[in-house]
Protein backbone atom coordinates (compact mmCIF):
# COMPACT_ATOMS: atom_id res chain seq x y z
CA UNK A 1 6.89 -2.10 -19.74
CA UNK A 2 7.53 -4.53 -17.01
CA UNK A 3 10.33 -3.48 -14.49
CA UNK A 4 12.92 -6.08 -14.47
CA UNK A 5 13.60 -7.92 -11.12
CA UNK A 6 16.66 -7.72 -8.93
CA UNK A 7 18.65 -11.09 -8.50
CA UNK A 8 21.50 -12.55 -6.47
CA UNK A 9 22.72 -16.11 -7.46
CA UNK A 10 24.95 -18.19 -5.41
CA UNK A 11 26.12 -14.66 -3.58
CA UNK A 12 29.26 -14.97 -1.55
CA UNK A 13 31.31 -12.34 0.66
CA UNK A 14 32.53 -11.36 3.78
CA UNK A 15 34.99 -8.81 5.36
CA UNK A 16 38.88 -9.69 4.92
CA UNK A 17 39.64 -13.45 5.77
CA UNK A 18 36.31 -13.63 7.01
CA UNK A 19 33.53 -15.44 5.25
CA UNK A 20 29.79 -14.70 5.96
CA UNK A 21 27.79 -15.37 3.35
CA UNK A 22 27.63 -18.90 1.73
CA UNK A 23 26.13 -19.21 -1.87
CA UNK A 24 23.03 -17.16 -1.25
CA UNK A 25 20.11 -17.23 -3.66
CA UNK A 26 17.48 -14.30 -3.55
CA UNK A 27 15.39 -12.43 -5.96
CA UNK A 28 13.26 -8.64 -5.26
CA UNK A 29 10.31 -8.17 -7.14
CA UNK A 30 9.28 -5.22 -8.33
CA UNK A 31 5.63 -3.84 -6.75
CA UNK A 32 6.31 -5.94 -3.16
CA UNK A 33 8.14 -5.87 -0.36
CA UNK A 34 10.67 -8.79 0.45
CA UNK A 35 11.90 -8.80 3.84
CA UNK A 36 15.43 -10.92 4.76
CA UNK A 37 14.83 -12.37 8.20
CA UNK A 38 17.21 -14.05 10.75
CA UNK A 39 18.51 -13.44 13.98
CA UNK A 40 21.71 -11.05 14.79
CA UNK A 41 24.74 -12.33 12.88
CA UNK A 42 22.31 -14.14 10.20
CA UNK A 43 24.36 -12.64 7.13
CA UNK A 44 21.33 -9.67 6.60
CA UNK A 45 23.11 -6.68 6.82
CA UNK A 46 26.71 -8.08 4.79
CA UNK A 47 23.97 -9.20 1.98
CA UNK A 48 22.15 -5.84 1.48
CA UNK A 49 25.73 -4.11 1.60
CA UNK A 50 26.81 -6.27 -1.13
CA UNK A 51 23.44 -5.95 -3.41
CA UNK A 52 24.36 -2.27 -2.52
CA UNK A 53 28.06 -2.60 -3.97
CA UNK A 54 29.21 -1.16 -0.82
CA UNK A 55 30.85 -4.68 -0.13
CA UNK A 56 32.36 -6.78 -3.21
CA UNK A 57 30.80 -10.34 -3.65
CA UNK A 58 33.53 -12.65 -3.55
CA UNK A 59 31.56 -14.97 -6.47
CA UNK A 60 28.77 -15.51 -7.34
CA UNK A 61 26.61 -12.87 -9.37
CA UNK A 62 23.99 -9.84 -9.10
CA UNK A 63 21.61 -9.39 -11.84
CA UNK A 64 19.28 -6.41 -12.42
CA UNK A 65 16.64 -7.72 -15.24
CA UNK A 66 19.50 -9.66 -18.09
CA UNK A 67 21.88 -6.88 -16.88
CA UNK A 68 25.05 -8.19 -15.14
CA UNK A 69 25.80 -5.56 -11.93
CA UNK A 70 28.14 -8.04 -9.96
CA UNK A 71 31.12 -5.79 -10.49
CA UNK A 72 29.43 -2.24 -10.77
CA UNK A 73 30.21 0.29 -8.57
CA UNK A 74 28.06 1.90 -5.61
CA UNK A 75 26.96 5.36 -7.71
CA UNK A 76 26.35 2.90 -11.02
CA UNK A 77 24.30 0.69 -8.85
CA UNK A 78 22.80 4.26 -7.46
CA UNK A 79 21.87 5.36 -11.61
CA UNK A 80 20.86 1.52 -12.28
CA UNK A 81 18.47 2.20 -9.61
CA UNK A 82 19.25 0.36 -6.42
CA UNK A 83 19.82 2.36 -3.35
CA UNK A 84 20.69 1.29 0.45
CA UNK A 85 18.92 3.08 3.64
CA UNK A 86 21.56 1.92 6.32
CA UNK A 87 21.58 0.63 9.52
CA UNK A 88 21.63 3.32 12.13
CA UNK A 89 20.82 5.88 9.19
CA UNK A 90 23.68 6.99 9.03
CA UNK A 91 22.79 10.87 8.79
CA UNK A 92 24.48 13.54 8.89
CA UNK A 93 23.35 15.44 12.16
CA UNK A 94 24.72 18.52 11.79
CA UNK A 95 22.93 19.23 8.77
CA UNK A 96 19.51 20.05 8.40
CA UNK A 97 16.70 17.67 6.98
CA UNK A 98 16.74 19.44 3.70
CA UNK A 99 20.50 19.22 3.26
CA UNK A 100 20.35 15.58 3.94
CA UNK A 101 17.63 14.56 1.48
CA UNK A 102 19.87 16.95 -1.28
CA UNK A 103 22.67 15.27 -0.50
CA UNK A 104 20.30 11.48 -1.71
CA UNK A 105 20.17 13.31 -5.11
CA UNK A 106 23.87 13.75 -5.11
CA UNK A 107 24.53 11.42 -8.30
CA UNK A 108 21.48 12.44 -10.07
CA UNK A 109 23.02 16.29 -10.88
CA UNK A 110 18.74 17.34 -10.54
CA UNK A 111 17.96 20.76 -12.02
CA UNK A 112 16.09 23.04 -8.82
CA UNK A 113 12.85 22.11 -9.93
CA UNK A 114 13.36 18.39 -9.86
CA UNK A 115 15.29 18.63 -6.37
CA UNK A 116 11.73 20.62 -5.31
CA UNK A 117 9.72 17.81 -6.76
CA UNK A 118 11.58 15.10 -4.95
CA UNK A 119 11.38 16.56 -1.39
CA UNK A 120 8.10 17.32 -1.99
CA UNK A 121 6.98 13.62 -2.19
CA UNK A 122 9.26 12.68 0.50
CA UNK A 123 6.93 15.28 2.69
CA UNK A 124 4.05 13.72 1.26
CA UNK A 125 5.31 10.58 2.50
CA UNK A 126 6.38 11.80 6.03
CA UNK A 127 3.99 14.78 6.66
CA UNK A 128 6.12 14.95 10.17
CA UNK A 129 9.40 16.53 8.48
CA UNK A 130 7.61 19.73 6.62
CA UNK A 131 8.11 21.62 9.93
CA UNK A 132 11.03 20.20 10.39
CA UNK A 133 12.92 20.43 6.90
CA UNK A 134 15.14 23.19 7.93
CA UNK A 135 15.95 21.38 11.49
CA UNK A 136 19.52 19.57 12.15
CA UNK A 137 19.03 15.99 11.62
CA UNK A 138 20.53 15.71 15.23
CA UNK A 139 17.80 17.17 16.71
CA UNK A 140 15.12 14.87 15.63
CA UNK A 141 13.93 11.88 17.11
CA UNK A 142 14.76 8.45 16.05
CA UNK A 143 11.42 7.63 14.35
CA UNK A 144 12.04 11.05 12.46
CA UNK A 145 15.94 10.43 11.17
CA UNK A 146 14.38 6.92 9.95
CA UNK A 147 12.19 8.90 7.93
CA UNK A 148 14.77 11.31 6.95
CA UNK A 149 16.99 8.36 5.74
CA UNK A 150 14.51 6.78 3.78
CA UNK A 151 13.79 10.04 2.20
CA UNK A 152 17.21 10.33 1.19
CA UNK A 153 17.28 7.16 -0.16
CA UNK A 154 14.37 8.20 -2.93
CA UNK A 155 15.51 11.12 -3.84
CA UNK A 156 17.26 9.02 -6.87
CA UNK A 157 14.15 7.76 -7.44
CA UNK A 158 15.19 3.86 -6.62
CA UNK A 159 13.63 1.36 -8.86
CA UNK A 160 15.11 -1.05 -5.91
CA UNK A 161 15.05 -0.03 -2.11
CA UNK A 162 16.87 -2.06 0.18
CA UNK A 163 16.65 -1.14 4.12
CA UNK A 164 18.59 -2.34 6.84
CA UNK A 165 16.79 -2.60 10.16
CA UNK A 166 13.84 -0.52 9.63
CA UNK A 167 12.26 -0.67 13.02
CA UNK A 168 15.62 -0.71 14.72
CA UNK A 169 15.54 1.41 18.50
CA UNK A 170 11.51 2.79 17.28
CA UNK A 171 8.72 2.60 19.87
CA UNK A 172 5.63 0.79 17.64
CA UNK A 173 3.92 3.42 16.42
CA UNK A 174 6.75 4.84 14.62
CA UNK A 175 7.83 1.42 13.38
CA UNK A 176 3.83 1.14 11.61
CA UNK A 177 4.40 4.63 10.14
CA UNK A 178 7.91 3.31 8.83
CA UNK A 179 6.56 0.34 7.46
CA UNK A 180 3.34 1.79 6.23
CA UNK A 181 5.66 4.19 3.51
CA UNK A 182 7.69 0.91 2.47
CA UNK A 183 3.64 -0.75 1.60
CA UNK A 184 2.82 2.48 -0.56
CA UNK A 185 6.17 2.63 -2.44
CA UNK A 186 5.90 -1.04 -3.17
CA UNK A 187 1.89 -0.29 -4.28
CA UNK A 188 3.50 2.56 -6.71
CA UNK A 189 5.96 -0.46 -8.52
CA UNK A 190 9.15 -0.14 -6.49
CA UNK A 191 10.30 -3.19 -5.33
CA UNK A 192 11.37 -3.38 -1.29
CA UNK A 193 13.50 -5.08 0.78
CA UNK A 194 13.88 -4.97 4.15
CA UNK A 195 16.50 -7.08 6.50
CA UNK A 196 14.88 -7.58 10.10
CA UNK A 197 16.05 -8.88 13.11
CA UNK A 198 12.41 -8.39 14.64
CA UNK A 199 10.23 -11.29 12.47
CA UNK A 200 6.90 -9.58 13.42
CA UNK A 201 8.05 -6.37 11.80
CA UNK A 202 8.88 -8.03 8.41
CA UNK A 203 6.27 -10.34 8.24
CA UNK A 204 4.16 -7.26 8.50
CA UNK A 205 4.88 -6.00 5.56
CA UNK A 206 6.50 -8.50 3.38
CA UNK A 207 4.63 -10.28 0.62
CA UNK A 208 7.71 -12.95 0.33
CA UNK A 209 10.25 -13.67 2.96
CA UNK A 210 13.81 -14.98 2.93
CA UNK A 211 14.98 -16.74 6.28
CA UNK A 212 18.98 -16.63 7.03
CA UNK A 213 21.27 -18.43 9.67
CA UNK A 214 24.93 -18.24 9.50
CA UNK A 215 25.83 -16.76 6.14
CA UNK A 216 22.87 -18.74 4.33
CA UNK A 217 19.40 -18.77 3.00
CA UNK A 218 17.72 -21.95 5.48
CA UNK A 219 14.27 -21.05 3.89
CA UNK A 220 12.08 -18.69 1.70
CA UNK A 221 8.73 -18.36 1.01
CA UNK A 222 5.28 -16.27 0.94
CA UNK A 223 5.17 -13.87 3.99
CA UNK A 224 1.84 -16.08 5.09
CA UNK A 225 3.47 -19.56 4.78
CA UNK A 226 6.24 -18.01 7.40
CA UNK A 227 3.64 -16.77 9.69
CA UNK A 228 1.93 -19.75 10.12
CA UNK A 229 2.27 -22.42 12.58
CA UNK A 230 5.08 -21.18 14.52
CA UNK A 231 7.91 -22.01 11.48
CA UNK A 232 9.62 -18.49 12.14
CA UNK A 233 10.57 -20.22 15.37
CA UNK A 234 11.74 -23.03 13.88
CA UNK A 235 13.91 -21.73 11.46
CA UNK A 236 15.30 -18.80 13.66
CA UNK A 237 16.10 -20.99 16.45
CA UNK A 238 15.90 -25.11 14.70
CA UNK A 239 13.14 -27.57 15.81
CA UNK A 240 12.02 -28.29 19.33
CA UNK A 241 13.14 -31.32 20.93
């Protein structure tokens, strides 16, 4: 059966008085990654919190399939199947890389066997952590927490992964490796999206592409039609004179 898509129509929020998003319009696929692009201050991060639930949309509505999720809370949107990987990660350092990936599987209640199952294909995923799983999170290296965090995202087995600044502070070998896992998850049905500041990172990986300035959607499109002829440019920073 065909996994439903993930849909946000005329999304608006912000924090307190504070407007930033402005009637936004976007939809994730399932089986492709959709990267959010725009410069700092775009809108990405407030719209991936609010798919997220971890920020209330103001109006507007958030659809999963004919499934209304605007009001549900984070761990219902967690069990629906849509889980955030945060800017910055967002670990917790003193812990060790196992302890952080258990704690992704916190709503799920997993028998042993299950939790076993689920770090194993994070490892599979990120052959770098298996001599690092019992290792405090602080100790690793950026690259590595990124993976951490990402692997702690699936261990509730996402239908929906939304990631904030993937290649955020990574050198670019660790950013390929980063976006290499989101290109196999999205081969194995999941659907992906990313928010990047860095253009060249999303359009990497992204099959569709969603440009933002100020709080709204200016432009969306196939990944290729963005990559062409200099319109990430355009939109990012408006036509030349």
């Amino acid at each position: 059966m065909l996994m439903p898509g993930l849909e946000v129509r005329a999304g608006c929020a912000g924090y307190g008085d504070l407007q930033v998003l402005f009637g936004v319009d976007l939809s994730i696929r399932p089986g492709a990654v959709t990267a959010v692009l725009g410069p700092n201050g775009a809108g990405k991060s407030t719209l991936l919190n609010a798919i997220a639930g971890i920020l209330p949309f103001w109006s507007g509505s958030e659809w999963l399939g004919d499934r209304d999720v605007t009001r549900a809370a984070v761990p219902h949107r967690v069990r629906a199947g849509i889980t955030l990987v945060p800017q910055g990660r967002e670990l917790f350092g003193p812990m060790t890389v196992r302890e952080n990936l258990e704690l992704g599987a916190f709503q799920c209640r997993l028998s042993r066997r299950l939790m076993q199952e689920r770090i194993a294909r994070t490892l599979q995923l990120f052959p770098d952590l298996v001599v690092r799983l019992e290792r405090r999170a602080e100790e690793l290296s950026g690259g590595q927490q990124q993976m951490v965090a990402i692997g702690r995202a699936l261990m509730s087995e996402p239908a929906f992964l939304l990631i904030d600044e993937p290649s955020q502070g990574l050198g670019p070998i660790v950013v390929e490796a980063v976006l290499d896992s989101l290109r196999v998850l999205a081969r194995e049905g999941m659907g992906v999206a990313l928010a990047e500041q860095d253009g060249s990172a999303g359009l990497r990986v992204a099959d569709h592409c969603y440009v933002m300035r100020s709080g709204s959607v200016v432009w969306s499109g196939s990944a290729a039609s963005a990559a062409s002829g200099g319109v990430l440019r355009e939109l990012y920073f408006g036509p030349r004179d």
